[in-house]
C-alpha atoms as a PDB file:
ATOM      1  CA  UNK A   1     -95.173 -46.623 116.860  1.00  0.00           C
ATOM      2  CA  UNK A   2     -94.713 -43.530 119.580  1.00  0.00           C
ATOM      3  CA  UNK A   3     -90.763 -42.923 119.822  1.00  0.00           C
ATOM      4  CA  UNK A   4     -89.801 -39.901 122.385  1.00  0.00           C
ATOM      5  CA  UNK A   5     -86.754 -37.928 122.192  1.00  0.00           C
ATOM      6  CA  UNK A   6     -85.309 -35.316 121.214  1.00  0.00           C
ATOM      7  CA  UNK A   7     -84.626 -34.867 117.395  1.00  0.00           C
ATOM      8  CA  UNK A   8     -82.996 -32.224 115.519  1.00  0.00           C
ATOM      9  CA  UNK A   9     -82.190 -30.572 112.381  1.00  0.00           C
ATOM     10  CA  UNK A  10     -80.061 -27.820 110.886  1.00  0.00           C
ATOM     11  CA  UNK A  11     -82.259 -25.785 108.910  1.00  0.00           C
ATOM     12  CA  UNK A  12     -80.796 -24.164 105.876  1.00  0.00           C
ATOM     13  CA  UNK A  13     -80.216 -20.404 105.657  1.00  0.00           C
ATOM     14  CA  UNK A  14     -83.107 -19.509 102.969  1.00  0.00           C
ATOM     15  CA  UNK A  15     -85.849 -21.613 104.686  1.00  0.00           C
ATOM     16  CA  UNK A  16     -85.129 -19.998 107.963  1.00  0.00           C
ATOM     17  CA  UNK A  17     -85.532 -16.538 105.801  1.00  0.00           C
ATOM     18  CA  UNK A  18     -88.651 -17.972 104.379  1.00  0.00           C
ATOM     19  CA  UNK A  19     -89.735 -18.713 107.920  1.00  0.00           C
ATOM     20  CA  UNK A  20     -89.129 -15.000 108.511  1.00  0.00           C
ATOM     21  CA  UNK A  21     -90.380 -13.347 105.750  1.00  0.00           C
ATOM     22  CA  UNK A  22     -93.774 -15.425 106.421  1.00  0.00           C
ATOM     23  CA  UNK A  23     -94.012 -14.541 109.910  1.00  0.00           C
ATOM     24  CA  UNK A  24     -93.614 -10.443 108.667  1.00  0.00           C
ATOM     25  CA  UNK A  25     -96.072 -10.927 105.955  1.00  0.00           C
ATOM     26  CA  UNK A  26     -98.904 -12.549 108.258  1.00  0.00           C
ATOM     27  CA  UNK A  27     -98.321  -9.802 111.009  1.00  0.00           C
ATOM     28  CA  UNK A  28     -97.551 -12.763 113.489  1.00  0.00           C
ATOM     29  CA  UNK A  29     -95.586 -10.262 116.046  1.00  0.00           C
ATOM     30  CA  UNK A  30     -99.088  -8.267 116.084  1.00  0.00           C
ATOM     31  CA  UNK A  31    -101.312 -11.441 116.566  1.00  0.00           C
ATOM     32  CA  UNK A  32    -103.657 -11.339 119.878  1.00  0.00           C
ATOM     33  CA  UNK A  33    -101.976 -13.906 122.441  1.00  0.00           C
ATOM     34  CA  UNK A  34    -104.541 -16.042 124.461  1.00  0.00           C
ATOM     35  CA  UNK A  35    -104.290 -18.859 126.583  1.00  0.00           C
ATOM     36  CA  UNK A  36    -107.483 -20.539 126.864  1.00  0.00           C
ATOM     37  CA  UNK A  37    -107.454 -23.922 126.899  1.00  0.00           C
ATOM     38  CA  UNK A  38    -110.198 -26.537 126.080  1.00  0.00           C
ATOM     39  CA  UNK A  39    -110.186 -29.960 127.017  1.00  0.00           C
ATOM     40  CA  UNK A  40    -110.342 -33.421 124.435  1.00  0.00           C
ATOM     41  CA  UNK A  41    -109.083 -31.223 121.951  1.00  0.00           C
ATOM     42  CA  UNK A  42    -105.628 -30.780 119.774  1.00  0.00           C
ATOM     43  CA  UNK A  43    -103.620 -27.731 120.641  1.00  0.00           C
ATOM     44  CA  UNK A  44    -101.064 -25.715 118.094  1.00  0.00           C
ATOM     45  CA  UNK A  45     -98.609 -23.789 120.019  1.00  0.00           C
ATOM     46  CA  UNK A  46     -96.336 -21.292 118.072  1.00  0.00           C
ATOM     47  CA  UNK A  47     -93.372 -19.612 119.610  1.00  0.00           C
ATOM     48  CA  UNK A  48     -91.161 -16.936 117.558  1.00  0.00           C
ATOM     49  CA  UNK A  49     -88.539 -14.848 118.322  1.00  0.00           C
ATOM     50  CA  UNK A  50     -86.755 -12.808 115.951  1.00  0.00           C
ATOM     51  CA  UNK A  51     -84.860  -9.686 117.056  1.00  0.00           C
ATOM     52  CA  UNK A  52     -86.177  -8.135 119.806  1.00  0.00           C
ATOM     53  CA  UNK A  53     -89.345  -9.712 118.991  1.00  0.00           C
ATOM     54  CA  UNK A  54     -90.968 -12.253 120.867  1.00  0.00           C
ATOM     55  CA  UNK A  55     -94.525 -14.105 120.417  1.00  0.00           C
ATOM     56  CA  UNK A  56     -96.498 -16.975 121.651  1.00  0.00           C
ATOM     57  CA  UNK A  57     -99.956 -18.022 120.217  1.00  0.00           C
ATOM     58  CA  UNK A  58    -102.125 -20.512 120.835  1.00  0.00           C
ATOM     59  CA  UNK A  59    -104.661 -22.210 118.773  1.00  0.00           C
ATOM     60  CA  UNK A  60    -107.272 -24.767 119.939  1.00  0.00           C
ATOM     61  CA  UNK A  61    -110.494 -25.756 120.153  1.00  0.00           C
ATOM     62  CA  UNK A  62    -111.093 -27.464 117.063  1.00  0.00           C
ATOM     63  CA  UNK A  63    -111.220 -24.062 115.553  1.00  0.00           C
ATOM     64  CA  UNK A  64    -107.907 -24.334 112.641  1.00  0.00           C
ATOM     65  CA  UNK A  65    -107.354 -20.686 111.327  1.00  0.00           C
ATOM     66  CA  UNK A  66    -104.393 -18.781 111.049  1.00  0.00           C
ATOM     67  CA  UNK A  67    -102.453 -20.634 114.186  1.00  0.00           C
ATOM     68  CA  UNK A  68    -102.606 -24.065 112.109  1.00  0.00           C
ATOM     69  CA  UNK A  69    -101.989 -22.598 108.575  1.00  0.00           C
ATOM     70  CA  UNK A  70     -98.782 -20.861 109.720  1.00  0.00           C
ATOM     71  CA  UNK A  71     -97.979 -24.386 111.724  1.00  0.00           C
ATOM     72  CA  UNK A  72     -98.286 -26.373 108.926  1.00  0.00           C
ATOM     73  CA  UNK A  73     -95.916 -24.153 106.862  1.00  0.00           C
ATOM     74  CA  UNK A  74     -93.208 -24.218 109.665  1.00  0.00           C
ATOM     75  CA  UNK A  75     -93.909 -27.986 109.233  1.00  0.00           C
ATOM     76  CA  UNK A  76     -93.100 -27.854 105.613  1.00  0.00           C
ATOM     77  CA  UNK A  77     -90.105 -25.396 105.380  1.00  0.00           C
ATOM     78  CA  UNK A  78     -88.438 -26.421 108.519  1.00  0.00           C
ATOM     79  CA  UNK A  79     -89.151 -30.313 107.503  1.00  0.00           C
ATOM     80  CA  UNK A  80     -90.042 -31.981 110.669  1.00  0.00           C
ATOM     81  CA  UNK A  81     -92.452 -34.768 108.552  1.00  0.00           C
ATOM     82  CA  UNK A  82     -90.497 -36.864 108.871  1.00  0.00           C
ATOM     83  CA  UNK A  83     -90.800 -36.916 112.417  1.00  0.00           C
ATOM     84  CA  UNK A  84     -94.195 -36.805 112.656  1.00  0.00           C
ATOM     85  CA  UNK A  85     -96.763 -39.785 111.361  1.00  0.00           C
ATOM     86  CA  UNK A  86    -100.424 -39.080 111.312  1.00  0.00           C
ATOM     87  CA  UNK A  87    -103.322 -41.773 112.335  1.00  0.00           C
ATOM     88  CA  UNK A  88    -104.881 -42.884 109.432  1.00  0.00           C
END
């Protein structure tokens, strides 16, 4: 069952520091930005900001790499699976 909304969370301290310190260690800030699109297919949007750093990347295509690794660690640590129920 599809419920819309708006949901949120308070993340704790150290998992928002995790969040950081994996962002640093995967170079995200230096990551090539694109914004091709491609129809019929799932999309993984990241947006970061952290300092006076700011990035958007964009990962489709049916091509998972980097994009949908980080995603599903920001899933994790930030816990939003709860939220979120897969098709079987």
């Amino acid at each position: 069952m599809r419920v819309e909304g708006v949901r949120e969370r308070v993340i704790p301290v150290p998992n928002v520091q995790k969040l950081v310190r994996r962002l640093q260690n995967e170079h995200f800030f230096q990551w090539d930005e694109t914004d091709a699109v491609c129809l019929d297919f799932p999309e993984v949007h990241i947006t970061a900001s952290v300092r006076a750093h700011s990035k958007h990347v964009l990962e489709g295509c049916n091509k998972p790499g980097r994009v949908l690794t980080l995603a599903k660690e920001i899933d994790r640590i930030s816990g939003t699976k709860r939220w979120v129920k897969m098709p079987r």
